[in-house]
Each structure stands twice: as structure tokens, then as C-alpha cells.
N, C-alpha and C. Protein backbone atom coordinates (compact mmCIF):
# COMPACT_ATOMS: atom_id res chain seq x y z
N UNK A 1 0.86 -1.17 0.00
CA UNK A 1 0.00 0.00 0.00
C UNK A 1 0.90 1.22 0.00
N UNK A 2 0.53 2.00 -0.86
CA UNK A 2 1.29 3.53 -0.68
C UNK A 2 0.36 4.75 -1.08
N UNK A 3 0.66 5.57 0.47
CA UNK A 3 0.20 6.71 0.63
C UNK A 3 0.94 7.67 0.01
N UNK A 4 0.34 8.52 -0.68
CA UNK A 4 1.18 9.56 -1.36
C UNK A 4 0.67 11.34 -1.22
N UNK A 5 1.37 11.79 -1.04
CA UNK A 5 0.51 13.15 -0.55
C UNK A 5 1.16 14.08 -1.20
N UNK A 6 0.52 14.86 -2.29
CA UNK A 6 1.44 16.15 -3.10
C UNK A 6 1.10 17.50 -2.49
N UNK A 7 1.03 18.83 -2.20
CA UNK A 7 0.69 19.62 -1.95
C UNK A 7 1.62 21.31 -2.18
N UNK A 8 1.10 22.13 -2.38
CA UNK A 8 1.56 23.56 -2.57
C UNK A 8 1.84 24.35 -1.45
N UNK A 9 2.66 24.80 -0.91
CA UNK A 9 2.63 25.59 0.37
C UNK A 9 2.90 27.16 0.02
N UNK A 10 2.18 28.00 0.74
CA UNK A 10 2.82 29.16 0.56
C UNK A 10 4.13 29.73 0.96
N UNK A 11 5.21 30.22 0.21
CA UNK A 11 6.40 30.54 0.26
C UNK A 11 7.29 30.84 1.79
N UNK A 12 5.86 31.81 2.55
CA UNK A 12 5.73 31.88 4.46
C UNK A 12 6.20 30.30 4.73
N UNK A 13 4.99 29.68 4.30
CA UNK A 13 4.45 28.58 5.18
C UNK A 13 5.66 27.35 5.10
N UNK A 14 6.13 27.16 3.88
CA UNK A 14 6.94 25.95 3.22
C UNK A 14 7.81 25.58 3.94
N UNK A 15 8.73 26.24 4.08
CA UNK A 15 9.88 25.98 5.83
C UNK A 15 9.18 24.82 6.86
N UNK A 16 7.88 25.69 7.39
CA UNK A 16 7.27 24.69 8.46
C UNK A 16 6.95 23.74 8.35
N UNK A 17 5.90 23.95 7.18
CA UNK A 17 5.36 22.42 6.64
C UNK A 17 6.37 20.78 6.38
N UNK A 18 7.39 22.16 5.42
CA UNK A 18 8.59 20.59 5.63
C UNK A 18 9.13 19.96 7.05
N UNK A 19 9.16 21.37 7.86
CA UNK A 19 9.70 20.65 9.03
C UNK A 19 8.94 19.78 9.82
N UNK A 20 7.71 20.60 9.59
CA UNK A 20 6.39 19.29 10.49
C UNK A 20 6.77 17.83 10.02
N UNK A 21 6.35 18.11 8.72
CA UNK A 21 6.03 16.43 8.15
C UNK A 21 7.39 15.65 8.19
N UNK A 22 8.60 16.04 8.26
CA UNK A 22 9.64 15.40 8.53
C UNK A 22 9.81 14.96 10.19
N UNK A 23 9.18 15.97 11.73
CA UNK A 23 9.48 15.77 12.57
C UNK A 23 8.23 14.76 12.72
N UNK A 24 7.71 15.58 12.79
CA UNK A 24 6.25 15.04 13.73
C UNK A 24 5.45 13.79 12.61
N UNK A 25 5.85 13.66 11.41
CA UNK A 25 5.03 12.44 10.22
C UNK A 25 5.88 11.59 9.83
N UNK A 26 6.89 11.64 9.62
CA UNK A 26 8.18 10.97 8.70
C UNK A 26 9.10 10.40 9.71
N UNK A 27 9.19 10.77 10.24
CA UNK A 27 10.09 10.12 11.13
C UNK A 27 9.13 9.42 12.03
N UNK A 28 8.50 9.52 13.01
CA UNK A 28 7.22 8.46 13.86
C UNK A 28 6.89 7.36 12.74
N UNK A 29 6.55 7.64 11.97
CA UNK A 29 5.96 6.39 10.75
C UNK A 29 6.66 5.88 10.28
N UNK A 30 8.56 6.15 9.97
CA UNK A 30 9.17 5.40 10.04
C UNK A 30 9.47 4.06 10.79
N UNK A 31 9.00 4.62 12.00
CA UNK A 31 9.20 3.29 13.14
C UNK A 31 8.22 2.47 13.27
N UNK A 32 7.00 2.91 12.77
CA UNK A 32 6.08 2.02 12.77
C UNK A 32 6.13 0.21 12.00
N UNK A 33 5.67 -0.63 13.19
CA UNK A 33 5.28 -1.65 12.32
C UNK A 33 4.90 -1.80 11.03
N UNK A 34 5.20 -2.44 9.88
CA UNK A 34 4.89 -2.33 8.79
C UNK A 34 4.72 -1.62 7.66
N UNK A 35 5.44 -0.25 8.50
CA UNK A 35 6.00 0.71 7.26
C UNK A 35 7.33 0.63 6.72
N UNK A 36 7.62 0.03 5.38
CA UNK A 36 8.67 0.10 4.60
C UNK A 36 9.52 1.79 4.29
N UNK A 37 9.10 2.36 4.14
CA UNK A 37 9.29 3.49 3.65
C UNK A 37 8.60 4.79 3.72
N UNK A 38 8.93 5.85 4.06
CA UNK A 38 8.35 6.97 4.10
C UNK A 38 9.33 8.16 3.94
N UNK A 39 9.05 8.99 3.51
CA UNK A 39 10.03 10.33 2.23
C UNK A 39 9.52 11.64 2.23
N UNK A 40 10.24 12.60 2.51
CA UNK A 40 9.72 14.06 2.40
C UNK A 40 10.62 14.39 1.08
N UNK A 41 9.52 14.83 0.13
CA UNK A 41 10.17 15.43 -0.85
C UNK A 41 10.05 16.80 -1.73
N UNK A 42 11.19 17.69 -2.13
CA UNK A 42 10.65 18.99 -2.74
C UNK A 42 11.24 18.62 -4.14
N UNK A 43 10.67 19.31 -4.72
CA UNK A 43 11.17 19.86 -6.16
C UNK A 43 11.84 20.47 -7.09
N UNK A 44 13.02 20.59 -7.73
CA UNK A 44 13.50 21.81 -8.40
C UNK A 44 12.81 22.37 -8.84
N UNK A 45 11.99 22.02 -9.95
CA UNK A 45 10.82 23.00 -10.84
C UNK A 45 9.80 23.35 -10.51
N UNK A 46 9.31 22.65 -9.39
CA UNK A 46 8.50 23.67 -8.42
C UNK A 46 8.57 23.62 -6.85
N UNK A 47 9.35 24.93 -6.53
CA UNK A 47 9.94 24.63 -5.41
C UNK A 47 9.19 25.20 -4.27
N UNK A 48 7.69 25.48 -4.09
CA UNK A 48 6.57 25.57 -3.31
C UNK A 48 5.41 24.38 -3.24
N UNK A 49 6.30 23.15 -4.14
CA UNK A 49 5.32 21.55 -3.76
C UNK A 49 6.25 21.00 -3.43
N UNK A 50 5.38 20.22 -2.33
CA UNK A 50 5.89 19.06 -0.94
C UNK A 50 4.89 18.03 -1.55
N UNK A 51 5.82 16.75 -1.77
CA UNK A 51 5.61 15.48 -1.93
C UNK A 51 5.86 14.41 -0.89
N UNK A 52 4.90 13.43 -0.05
CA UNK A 52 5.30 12.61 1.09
C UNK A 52 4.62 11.38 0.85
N UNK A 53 5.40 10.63 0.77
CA UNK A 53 5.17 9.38 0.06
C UNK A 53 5.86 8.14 1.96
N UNK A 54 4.91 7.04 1.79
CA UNK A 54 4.45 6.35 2.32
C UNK A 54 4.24 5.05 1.39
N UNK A 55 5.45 3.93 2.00
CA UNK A 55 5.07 2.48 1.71
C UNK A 55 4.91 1.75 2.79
N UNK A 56 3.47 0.85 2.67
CA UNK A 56 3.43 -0.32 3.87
C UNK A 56 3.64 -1.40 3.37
N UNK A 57 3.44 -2.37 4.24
CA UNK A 57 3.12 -3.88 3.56
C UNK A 57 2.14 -4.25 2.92
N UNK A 58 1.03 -4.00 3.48
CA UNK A 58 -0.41 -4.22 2.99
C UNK A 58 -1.16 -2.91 3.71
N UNK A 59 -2.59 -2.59 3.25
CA UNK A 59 -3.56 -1.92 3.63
C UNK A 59 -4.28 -2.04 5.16
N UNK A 60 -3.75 -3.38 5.72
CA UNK A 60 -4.12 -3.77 7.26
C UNK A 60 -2.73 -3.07 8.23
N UNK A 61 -2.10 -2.72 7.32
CA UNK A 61 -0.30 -1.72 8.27
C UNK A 61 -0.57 -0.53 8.30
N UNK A 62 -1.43 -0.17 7.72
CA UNK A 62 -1.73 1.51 7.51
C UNK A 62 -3.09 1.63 8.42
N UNK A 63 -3.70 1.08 7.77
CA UNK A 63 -5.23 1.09 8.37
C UNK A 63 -5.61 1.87 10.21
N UNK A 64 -4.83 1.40 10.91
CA UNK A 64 -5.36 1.55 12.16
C UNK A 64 -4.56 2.84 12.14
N UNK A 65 -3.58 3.65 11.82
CA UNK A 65 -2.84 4.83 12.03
C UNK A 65 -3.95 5.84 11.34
N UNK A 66 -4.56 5.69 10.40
CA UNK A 66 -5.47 6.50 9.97
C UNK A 66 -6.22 7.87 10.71
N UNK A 67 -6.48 6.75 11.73
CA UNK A 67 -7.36 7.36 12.57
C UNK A 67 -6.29 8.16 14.27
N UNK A 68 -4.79 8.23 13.98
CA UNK A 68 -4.28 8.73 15.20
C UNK A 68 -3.64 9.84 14.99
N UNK A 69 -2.65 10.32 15.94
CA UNK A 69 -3.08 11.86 15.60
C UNK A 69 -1.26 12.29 14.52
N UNK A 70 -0.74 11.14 14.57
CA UNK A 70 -0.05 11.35 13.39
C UNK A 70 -0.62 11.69 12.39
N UNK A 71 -1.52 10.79 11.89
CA UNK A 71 -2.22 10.76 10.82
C UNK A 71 -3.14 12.51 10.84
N UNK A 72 -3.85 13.10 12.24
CA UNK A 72 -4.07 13.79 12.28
C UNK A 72 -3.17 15.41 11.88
N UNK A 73 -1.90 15.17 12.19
CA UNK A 73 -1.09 16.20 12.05
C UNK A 73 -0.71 16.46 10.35
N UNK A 74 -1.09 15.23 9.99
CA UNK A 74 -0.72 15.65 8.16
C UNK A 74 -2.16 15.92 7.23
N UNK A 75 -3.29 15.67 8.15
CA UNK A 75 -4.53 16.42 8.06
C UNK A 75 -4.48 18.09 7.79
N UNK A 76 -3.69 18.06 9.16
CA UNK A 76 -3.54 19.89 9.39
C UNK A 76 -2.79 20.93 8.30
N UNK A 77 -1.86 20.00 7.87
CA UNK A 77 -0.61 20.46 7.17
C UNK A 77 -1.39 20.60 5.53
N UNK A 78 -2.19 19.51 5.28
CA UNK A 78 -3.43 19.57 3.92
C UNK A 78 -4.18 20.79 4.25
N UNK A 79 -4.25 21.51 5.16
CA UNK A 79 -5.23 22.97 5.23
C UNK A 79 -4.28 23.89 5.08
N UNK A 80 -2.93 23.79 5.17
CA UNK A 80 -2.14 24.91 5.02
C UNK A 80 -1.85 24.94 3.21
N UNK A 81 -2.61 24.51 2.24
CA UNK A 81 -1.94 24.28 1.17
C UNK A 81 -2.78 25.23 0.80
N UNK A 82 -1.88 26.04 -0.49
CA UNK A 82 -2.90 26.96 -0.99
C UNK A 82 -3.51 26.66 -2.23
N UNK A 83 -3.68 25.45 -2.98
CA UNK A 83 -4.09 24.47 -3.74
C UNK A 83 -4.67 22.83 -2.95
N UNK A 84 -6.02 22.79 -3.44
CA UNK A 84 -6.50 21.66 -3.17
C UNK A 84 -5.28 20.65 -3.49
N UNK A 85 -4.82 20.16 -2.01
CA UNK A 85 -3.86 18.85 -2.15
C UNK A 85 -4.10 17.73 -2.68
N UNK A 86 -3.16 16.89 -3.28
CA UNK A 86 -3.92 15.44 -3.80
C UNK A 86 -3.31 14.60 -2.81
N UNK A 87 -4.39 13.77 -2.39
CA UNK A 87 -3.90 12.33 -1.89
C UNK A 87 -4.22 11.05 -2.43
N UNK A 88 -3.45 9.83 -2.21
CA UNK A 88 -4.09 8.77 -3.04
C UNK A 88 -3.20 7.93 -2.58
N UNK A 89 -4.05 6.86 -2.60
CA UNK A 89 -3.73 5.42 -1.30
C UNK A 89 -3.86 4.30 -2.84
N UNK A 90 -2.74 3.97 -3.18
CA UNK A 90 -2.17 2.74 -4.36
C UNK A 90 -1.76 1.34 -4.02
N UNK A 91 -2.42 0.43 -3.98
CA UNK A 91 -2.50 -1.32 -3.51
C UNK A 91 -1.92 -1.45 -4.90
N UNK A 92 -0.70 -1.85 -4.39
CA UNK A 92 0.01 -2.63 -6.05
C UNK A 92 -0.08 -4.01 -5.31
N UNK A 93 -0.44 -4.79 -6.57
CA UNK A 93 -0.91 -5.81 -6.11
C UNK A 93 0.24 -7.16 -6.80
N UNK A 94 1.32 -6.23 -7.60
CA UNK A 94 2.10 -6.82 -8.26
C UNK A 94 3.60 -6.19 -8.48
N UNK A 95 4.57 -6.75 -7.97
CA UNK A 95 5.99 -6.30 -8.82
C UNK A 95 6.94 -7.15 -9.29
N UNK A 96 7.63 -6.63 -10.05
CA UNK A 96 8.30 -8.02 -10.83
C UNK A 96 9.64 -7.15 -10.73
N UNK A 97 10.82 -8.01 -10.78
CA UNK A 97 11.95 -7.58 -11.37
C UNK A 97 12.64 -7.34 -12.90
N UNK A 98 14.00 -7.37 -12.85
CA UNK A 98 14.76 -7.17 -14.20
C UNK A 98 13.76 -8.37 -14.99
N UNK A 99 13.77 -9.75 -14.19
CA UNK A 99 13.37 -10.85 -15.06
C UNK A 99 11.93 -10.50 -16.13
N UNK A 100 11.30 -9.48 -15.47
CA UNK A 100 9.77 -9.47 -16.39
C UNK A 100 9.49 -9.06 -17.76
N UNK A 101 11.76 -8.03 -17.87
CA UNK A 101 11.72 -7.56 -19.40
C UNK A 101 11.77 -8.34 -20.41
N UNK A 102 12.79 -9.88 -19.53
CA UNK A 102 13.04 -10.93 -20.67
C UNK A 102 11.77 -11.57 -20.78
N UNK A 103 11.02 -12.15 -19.85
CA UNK A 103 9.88 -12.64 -19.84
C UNK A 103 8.94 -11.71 -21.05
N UNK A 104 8.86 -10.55 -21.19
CA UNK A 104 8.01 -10.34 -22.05
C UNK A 104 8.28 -9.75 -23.14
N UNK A 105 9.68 -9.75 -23.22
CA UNK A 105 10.17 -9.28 -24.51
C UNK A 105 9.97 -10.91 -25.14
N UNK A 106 9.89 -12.23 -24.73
CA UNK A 106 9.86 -13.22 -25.11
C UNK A 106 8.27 -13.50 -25.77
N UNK A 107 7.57 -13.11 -24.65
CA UNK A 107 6.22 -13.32 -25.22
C UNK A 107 5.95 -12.34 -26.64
N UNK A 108 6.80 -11.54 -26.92
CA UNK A 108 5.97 -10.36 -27.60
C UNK A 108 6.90 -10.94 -29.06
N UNK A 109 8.25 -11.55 -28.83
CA UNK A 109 8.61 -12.21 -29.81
C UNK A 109 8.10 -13.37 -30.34
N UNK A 110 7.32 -14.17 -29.42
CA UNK A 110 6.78 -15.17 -30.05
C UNK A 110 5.08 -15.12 -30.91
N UNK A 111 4.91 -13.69 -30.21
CA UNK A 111 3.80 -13.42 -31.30
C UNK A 111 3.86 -12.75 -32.48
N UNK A 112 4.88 -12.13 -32.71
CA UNK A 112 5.77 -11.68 -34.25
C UNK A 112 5.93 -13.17 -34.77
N UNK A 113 6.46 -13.96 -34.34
CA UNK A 113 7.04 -15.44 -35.21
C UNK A 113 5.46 -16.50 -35.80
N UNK A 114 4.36 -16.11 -34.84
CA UNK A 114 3.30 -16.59 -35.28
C UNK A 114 3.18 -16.36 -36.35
């Protein structure tokens, strides 16, 4: 499961916001059970959007944090944006490695040879 959170801050605000979501979101959810990964990120080309990205194991590792006040504090930080923020919660339900290029560069050759 991955949480992903993009947002705009005002030029004031941007300082804080990064520092919140790095003290008080990014780092606590790091330690959490069943979080793989979690990332504060800015932009060169637009350097007033904050990107915070969130990997779990599954949708049952995330689930119960939803509702605590971590989860609450990056609520708060979505009202400081001066653009409707996007969020979006992605269940990949599949990944493959290097092997999946040969694997289907194979299949795609054997339907040319048909």
C-alpha cells in the first residue's frame, strides 16, 4: 500500500510544513510496524510543492494509524496548502523484477514469429 501526498505551500508557510512532516510524520511512521518506507520530498521546478510518500506492507499496516493523531497532524498540514492537495492510497498488487523484461520481450517475440 502507498500513501502519497502532493501539496503547494505558501512561500511563508513551506519551511514549516517541511519541518512538520519530517518531525512530527516521517520520522514516527518510520518506526512504525509495517512501514517500509516513508520520504519528504521537494522539487527543483517547483519549489513551493511538498511530496510525502508512504510504503506499507499491505492496507491492514496503515489502516489503524489513519485514525491517530499522526495521521491527524498531516490532516492539518493539507489545510495549510494553498491548492486543493492530492492524496491517493495505491495497492500494487504486483511487482516483478529485471526478469519481467526478458519474460516479455519473449512473449511479444513469439507473437511476431506466429
Amino acid at each position: 500500500m502507498q500513501l502519497t501526498v502532493r501539496l503547494v505551500a505558501a512561500p511563508e508557510r513551506l519551511a514549516d510544513i517541511v519541518r512538520t512532516l519530517h518531525r512530527v510524520v516521517m520520522r514516527p511512521t518510520q518506526q512504525l510496524a509495517g512501514c517500509q518506507f516513508a520520504q519528504v520530498y521537494l522539487r527543483m521546478d517547483e519549489p513551493l510543492r511538498v511530496d510525502y510518500v508512504e510504503e506499507w506492507d499491505d492496507a491492514e499496516s496503515l489502516r489503524p494509524h489513519l485514525s491517530g493523531e499522526r495521521f491527524g497532524r498531516l490532516l492539518e498540514l493539507l489545510e495549510m496548502a494553498t491548492e486543493a492537495p492530492e492524496v491517493s492510497f495505491r495497492c500494487i498488487t504486483e511487482t516483478h523484477g529485471i526478469e519481467y523484461v526478458a519474460t516479455q520481450r519473449a512473449v511479444q517475440a513469439s507473437k511476431h514469429d506466429a
